[in-house]
ModelCIF file with pLDDT and N, C-alpha, C, O atoms, coordinates in Angstrom:
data_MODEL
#
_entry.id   MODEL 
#
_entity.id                         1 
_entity.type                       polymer 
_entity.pdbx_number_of_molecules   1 
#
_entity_poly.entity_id                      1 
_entity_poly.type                           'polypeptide(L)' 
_entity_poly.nstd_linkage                   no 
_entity_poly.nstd_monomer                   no 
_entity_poly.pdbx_seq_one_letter_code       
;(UNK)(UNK)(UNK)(UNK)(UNK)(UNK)(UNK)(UNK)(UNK)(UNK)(UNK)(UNK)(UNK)(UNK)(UNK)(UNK)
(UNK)(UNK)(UNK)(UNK)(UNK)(UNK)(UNK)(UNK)(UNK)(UNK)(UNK)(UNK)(UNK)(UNK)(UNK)(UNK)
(UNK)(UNK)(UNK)(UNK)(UNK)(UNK)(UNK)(UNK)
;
_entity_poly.pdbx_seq_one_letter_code_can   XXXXXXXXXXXXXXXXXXXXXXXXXXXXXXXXXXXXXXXX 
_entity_poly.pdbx_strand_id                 A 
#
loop_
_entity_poly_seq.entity_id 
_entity_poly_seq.num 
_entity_poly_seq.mon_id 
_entity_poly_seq.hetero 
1 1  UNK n 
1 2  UNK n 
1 3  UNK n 
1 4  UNK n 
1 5  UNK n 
1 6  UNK n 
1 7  UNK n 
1 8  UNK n 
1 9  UNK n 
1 10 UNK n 
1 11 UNK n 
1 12 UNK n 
1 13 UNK n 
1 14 UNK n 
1 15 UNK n 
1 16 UNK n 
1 17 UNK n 
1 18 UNK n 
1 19 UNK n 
1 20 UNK n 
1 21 UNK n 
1 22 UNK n 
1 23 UNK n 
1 24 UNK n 
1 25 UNK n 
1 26 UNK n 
1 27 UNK n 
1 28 UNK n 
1 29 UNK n 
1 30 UNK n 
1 31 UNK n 
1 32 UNK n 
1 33 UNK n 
1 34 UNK n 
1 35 UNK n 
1 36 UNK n 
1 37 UNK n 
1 38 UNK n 
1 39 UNK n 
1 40 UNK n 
#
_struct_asym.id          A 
_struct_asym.entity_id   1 
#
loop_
_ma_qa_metric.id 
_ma_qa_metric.mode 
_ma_qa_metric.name 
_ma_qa_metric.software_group_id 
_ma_qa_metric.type 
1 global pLDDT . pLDDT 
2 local  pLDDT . pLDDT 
#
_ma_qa_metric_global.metric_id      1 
_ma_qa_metric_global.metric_value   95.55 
_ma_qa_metric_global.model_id       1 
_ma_qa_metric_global.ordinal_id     1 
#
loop_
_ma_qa_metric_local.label_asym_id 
_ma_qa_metric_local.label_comp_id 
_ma_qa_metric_local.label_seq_id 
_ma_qa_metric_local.metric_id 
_ma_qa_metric_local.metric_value 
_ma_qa_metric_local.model_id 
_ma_qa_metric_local.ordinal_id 
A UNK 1  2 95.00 1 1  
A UNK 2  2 96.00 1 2  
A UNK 3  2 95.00 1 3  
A UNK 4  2 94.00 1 4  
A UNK 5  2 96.00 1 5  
A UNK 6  2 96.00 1 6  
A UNK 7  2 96.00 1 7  
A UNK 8  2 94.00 1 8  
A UNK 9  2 94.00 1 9  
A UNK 10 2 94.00 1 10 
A UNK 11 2 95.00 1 11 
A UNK 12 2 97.00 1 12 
A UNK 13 2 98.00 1 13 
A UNK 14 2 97.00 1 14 
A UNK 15 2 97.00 1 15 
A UNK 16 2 95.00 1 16 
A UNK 17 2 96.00 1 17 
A UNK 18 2 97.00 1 18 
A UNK 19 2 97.00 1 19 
A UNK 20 2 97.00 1 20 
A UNK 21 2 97.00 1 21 
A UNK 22 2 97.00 1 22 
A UNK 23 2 97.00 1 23 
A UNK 24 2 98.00 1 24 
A UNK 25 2 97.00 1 25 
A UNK 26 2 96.00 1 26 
A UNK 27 2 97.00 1 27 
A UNK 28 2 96.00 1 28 
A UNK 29 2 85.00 1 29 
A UNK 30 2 92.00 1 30 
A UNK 31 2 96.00 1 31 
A UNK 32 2 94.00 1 32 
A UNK 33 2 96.00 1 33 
A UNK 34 2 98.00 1 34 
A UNK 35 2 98.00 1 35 
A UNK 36 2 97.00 1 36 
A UNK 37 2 96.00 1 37 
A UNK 38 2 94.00 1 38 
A UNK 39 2 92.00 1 39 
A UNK 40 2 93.00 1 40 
#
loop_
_atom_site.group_PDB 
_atom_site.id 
_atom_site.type_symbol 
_atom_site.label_atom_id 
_atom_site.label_alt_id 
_atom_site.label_comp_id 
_atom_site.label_asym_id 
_atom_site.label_entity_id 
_atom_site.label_seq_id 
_atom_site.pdbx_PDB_ins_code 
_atom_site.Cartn_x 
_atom_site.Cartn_y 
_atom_site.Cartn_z 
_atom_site.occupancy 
_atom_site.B_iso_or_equiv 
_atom_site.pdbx_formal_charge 
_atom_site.auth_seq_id 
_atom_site.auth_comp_id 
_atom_site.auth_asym_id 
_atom_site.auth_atom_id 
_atom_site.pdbx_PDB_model_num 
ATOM 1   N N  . UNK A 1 1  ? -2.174 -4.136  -9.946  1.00 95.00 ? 1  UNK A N  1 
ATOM 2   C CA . UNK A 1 1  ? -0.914 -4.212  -9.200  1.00 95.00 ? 1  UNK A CA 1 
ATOM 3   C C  . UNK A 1 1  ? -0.970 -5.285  -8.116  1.00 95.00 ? 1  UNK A C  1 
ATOM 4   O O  . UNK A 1 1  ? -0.152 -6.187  -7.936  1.00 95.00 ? 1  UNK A O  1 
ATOM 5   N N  . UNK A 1 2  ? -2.395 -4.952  -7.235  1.00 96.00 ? 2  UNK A N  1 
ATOM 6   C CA . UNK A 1 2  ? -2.107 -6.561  -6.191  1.00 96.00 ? 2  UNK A CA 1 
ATOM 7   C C  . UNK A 1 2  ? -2.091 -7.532  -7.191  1.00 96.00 ? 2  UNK A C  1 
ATOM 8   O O  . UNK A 1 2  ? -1.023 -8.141  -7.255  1.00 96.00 ? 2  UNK A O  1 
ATOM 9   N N  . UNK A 1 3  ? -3.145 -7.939  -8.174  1.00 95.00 ? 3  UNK A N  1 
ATOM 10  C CA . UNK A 1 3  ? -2.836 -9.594  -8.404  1.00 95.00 ? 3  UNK A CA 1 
ATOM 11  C C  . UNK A 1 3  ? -1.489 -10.057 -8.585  1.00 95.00 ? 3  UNK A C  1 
ATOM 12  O O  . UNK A 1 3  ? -1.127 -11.100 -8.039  1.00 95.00 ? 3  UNK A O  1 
ATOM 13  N N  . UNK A 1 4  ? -0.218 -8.945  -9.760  1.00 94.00 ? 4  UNK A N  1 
ATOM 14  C CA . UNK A 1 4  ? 1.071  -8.793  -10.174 1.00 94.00 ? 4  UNK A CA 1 
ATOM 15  C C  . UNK A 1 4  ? 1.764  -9.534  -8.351  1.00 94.00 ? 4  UNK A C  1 
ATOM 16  O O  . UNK A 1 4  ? 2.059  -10.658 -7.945  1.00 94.00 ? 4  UNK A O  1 
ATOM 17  N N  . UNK A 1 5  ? 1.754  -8.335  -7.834  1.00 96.00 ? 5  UNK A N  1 
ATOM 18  C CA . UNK A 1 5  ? 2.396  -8.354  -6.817  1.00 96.00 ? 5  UNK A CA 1 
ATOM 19  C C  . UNK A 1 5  ? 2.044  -9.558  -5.650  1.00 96.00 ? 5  UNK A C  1 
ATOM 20  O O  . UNK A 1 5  ? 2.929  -10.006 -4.921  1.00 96.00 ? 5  UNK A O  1 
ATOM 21  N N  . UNK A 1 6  ? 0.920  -9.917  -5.597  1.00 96.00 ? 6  UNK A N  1 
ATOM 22  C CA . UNK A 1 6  ? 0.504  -11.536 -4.727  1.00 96.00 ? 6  UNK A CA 1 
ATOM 23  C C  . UNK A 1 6  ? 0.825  -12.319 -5.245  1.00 96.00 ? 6  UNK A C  1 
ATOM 24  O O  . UNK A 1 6  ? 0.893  -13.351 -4.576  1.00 96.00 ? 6  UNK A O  1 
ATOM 25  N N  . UNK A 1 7  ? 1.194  -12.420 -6.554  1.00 96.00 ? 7  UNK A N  1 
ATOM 26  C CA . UNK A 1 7  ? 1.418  -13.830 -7.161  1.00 96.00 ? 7  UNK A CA 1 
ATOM 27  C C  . UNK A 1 7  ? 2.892  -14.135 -6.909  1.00 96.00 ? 7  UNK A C  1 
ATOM 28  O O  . UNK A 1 7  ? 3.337  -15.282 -6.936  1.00 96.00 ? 7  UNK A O  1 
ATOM 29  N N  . UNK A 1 8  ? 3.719  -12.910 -6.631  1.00 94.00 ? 8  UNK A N  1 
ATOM 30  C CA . UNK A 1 8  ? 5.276  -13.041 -6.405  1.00 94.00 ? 8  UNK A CA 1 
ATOM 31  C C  . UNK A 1 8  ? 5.164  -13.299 -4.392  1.00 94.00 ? 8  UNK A C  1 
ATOM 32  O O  . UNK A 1 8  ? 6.157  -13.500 -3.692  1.00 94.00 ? 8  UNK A O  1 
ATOM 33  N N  . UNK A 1 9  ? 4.020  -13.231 -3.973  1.00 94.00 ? 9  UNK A N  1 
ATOM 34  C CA . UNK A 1 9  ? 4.252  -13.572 -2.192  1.00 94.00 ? 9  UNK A CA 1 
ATOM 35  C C  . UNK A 1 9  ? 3.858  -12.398 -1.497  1.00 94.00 ? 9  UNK A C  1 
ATOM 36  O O  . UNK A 1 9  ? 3.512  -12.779 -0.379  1.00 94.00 ? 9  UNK A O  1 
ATOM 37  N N  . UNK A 1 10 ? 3.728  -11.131 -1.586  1.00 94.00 ? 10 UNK A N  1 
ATOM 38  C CA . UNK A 1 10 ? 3.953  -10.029 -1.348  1.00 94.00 ? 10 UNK A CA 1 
ATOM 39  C C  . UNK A 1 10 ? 2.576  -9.560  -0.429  1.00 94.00 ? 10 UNK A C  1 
ATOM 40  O O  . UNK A 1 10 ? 1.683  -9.653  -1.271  1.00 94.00 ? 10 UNK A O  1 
ATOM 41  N N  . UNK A 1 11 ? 2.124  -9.243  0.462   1.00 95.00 ? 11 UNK A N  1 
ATOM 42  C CA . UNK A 1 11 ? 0.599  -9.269  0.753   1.00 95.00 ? 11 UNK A CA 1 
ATOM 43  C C  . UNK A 1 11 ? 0.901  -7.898  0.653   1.00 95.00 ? 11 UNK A C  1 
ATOM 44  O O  . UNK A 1 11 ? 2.019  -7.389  0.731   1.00 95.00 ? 11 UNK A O  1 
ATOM 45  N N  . UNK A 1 12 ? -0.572 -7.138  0.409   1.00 97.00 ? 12 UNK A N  1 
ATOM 46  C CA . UNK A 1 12 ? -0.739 -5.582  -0.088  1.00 97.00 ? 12 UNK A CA 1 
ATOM 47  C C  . UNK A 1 12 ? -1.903 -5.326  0.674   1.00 97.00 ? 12 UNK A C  1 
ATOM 48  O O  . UNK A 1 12 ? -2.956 -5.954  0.787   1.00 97.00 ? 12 UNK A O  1 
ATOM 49  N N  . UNK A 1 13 ? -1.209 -3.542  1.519   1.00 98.00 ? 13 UNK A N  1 
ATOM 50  C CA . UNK A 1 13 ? -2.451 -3.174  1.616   1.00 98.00 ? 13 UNK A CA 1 
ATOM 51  C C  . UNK A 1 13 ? -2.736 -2.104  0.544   1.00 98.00 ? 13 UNK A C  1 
ATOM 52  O O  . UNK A 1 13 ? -2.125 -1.878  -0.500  1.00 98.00 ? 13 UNK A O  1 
ATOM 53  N N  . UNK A 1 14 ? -3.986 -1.413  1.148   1.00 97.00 ? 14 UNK A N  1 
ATOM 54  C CA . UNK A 1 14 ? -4.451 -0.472  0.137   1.00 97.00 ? 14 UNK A CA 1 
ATOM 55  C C  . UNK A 1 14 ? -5.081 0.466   0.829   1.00 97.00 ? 14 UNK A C  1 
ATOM 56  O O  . UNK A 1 14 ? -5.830 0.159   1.756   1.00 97.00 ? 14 UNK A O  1 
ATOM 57  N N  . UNK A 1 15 ? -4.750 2.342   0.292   1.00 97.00 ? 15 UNK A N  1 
ATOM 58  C CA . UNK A 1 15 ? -5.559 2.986   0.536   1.00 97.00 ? 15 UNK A CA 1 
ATOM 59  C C  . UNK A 1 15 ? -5.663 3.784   -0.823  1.00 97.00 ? 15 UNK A C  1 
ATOM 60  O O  . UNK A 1 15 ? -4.903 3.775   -1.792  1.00 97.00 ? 15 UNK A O  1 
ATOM 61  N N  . UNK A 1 16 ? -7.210 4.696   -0.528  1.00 95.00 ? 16 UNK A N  1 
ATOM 62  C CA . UNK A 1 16 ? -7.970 5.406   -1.382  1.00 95.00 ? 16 UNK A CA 1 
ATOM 63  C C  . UNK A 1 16 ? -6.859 6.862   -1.685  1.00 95.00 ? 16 UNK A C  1 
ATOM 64  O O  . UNK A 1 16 ? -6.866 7.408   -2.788  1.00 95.00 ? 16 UNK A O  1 
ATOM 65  N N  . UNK A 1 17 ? -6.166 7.235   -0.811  1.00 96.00 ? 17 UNK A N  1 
ATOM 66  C CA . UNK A 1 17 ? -5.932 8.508   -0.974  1.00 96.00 ? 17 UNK A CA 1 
ATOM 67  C C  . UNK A 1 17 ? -4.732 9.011   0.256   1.00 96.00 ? 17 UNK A C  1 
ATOM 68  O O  . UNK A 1 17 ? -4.291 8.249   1.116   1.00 96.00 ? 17 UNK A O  1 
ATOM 69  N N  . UNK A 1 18 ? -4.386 10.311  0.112   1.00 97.00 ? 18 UNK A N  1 
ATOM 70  C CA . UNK A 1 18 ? -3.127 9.977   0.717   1.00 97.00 ? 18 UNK A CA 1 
ATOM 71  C C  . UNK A 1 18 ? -3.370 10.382  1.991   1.00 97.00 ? 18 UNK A C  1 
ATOM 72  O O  . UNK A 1 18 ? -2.299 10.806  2.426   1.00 97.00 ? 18 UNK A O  1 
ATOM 73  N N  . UNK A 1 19 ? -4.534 10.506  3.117   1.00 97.00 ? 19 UNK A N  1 
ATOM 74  C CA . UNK A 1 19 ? -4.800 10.707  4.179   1.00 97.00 ? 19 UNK A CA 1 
ATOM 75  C C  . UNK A 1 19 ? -4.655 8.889   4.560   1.00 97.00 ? 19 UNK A C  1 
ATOM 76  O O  . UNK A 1 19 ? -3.964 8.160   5.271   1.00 97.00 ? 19 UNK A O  1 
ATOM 77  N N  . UNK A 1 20 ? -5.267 8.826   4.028   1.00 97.00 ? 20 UNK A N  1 
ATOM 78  C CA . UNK A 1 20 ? -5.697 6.759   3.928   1.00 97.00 ? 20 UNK A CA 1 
ATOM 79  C C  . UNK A 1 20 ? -4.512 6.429   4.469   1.00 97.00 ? 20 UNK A C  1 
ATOM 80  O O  . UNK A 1 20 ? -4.202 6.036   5.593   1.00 97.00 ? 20 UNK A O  1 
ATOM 81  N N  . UNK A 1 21 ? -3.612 6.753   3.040   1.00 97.00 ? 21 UNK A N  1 
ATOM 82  C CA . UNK A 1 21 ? -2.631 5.988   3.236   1.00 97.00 ? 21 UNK A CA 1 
ATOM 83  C C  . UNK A 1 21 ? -1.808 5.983   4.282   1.00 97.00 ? 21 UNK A C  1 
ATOM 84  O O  . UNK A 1 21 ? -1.180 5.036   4.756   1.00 97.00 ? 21 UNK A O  1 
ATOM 85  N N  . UNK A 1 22 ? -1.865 7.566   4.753   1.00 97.00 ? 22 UNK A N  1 
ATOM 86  C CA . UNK A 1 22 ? -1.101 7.695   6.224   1.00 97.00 ? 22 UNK A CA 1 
ATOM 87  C C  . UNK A 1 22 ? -1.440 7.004   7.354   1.00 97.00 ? 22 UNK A C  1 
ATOM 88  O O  . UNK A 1 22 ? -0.710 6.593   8.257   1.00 97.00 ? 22 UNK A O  1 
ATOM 89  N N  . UNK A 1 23 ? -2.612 6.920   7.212   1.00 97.00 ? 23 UNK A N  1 
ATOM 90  C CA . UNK A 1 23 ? -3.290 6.116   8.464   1.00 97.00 ? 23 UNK A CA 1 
ATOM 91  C C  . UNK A 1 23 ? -3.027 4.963   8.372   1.00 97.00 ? 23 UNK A C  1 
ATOM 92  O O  . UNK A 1 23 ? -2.481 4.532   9.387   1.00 97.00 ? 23 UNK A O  1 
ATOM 93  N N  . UNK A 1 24 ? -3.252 3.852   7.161   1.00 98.00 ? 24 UNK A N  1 
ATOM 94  C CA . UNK A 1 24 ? -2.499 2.801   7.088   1.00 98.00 ? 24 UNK A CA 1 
ATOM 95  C C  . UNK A 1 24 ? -1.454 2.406   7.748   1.00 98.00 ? 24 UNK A C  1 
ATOM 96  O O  . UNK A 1 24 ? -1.447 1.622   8.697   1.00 98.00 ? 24 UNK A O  1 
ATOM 97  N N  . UNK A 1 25 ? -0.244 3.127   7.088   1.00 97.00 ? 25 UNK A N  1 
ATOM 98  C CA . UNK A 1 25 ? 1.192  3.378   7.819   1.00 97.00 ? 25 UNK A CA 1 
ATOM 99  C C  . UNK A 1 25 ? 0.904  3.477   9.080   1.00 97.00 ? 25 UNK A C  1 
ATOM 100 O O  . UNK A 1 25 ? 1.288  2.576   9.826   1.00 97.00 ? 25 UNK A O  1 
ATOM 101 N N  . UNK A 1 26 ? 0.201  4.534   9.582   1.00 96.00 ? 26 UNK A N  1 
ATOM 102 C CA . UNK A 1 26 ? 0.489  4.209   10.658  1.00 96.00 ? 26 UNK A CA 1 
ATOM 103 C C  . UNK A 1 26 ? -0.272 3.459   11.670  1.00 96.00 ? 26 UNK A C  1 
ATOM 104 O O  . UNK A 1 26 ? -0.169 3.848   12.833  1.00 96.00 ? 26 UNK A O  1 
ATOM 105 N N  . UNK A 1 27 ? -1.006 2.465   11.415  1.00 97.00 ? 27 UNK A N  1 
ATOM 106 C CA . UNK A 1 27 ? -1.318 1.182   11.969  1.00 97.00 ? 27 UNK A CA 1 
ATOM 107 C C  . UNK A 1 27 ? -0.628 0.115   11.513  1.00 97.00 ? 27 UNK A C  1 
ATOM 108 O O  . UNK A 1 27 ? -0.916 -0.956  12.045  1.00 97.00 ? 27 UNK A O  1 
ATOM 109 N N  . UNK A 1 28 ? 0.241  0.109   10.640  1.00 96.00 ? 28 UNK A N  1 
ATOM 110 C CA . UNK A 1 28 ? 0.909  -1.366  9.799   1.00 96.00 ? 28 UNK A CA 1 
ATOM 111 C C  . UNK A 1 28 ? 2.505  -1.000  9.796   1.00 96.00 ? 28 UNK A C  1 
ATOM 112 O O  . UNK A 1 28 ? 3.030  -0.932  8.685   1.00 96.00 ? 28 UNK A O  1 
ATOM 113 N N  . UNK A 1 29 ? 3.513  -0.702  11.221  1.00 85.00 ? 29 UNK A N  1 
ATOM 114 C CA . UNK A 1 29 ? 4.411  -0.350  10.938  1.00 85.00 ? 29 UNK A CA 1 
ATOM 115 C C  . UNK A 1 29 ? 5.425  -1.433  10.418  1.00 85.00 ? 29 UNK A C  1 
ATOM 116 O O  . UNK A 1 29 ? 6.634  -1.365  10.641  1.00 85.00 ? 29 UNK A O  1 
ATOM 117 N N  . UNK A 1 30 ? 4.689  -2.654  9.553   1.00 92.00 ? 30 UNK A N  1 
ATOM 118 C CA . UNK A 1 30 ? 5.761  -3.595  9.195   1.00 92.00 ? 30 UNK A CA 1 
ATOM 119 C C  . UNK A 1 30 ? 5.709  -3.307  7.449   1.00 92.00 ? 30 UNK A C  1 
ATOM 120 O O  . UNK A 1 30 ? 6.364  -4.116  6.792   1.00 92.00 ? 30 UNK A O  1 
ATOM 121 N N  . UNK A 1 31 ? 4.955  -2.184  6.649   1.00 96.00 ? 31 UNK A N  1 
ATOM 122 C CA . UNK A 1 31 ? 4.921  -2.295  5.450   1.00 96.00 ? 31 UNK A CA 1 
ATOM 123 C C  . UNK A 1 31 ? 6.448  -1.693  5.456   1.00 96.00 ? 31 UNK A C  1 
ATOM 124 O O  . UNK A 1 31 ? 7.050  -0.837  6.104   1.00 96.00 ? 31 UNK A O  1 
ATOM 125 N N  . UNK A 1 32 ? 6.843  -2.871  4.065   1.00 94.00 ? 32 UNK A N  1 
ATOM 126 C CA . UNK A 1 32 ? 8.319  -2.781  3.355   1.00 94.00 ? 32 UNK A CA 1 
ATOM 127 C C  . UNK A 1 32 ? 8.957  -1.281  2.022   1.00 94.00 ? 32 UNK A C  1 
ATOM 128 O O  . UNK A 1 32 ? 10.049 -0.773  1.768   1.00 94.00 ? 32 UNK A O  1 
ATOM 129 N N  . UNK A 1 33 ? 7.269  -1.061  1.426   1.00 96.00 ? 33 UNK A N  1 
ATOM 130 C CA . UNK A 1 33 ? 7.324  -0.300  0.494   1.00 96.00 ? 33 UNK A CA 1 
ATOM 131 C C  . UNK A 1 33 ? 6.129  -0.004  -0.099  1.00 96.00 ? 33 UNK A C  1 
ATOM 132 O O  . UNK A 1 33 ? 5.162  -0.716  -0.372  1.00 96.00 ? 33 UNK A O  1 
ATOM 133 N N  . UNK A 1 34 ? 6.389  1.372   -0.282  1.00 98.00 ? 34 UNK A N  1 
ATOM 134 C CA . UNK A 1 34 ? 4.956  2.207   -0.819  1.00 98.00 ? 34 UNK A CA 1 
ATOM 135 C C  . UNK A 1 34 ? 4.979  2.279   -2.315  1.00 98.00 ? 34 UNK A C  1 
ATOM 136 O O  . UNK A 1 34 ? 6.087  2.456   -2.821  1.00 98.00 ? 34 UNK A O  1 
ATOM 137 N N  . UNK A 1 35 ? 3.933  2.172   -3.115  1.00 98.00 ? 35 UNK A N  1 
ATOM 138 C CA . UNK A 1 35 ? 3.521  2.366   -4.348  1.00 98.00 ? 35 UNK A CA 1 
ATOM 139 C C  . UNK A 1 35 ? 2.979  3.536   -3.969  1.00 98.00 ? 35 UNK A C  1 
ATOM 140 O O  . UNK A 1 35 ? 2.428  3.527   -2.868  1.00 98.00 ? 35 UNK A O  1 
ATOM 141 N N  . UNK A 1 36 ? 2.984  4.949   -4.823  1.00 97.00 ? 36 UNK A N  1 
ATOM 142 C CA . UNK A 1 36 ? 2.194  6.456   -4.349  1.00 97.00 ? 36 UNK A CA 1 
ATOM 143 C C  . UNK A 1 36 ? 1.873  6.713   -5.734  1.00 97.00 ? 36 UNK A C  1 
ATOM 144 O O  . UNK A 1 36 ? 2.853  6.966   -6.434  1.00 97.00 ? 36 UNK A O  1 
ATOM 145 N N  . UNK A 1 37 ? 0.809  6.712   -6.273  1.00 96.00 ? 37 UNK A N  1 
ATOM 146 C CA . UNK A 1 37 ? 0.100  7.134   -7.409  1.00 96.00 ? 37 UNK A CA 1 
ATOM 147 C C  . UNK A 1 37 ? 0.024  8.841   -7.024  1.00 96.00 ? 37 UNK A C  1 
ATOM 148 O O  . UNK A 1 37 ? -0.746 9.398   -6.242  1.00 96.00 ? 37 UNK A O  1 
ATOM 149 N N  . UNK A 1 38 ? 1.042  9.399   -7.817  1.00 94.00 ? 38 UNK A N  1 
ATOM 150 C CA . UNK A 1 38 ? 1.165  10.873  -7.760  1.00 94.00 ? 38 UNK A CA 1 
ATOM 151 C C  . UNK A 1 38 ? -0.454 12.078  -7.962  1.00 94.00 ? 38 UNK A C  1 
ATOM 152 O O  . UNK A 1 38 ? -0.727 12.993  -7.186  1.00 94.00 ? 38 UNK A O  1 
ATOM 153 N N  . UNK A 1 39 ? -1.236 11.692  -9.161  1.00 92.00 ? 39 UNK A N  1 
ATOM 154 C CA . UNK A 1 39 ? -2.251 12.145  -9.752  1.00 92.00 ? 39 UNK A CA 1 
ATOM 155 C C  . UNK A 1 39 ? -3.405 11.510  -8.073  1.00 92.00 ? 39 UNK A C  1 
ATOM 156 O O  . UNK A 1 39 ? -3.481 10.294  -7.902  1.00 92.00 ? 39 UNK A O  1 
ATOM 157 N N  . UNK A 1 40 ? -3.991 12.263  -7.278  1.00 93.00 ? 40 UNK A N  1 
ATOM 158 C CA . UNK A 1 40 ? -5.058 11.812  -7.054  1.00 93.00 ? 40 UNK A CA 1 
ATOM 159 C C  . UNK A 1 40 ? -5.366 13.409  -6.104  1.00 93.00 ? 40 UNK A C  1 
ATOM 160 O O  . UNK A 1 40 ? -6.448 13.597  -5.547  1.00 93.00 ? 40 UNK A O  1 
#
């Protein structure tokens, strides 16, 4: 999904899991949109 998505401009972050990901969010309040892999 990043290479897809960098090649259109897009910078990506990434987390492992959905604690991660919260924490992410909430250090990066400029992300536009979440990808959420339901299964983890």
């Amino acid at each position: 999904l990043t290479s897809v998505l960098e090649q259109h401009g897009l910078s990506v972050l990434y987390a492992e899991n959905g604690r991660e990901g919260i924490e992410v969010l909430e250090q990066h309040d400029d992300v536009t949109v979440v990808l959420m892999d339901i299964m983890m």
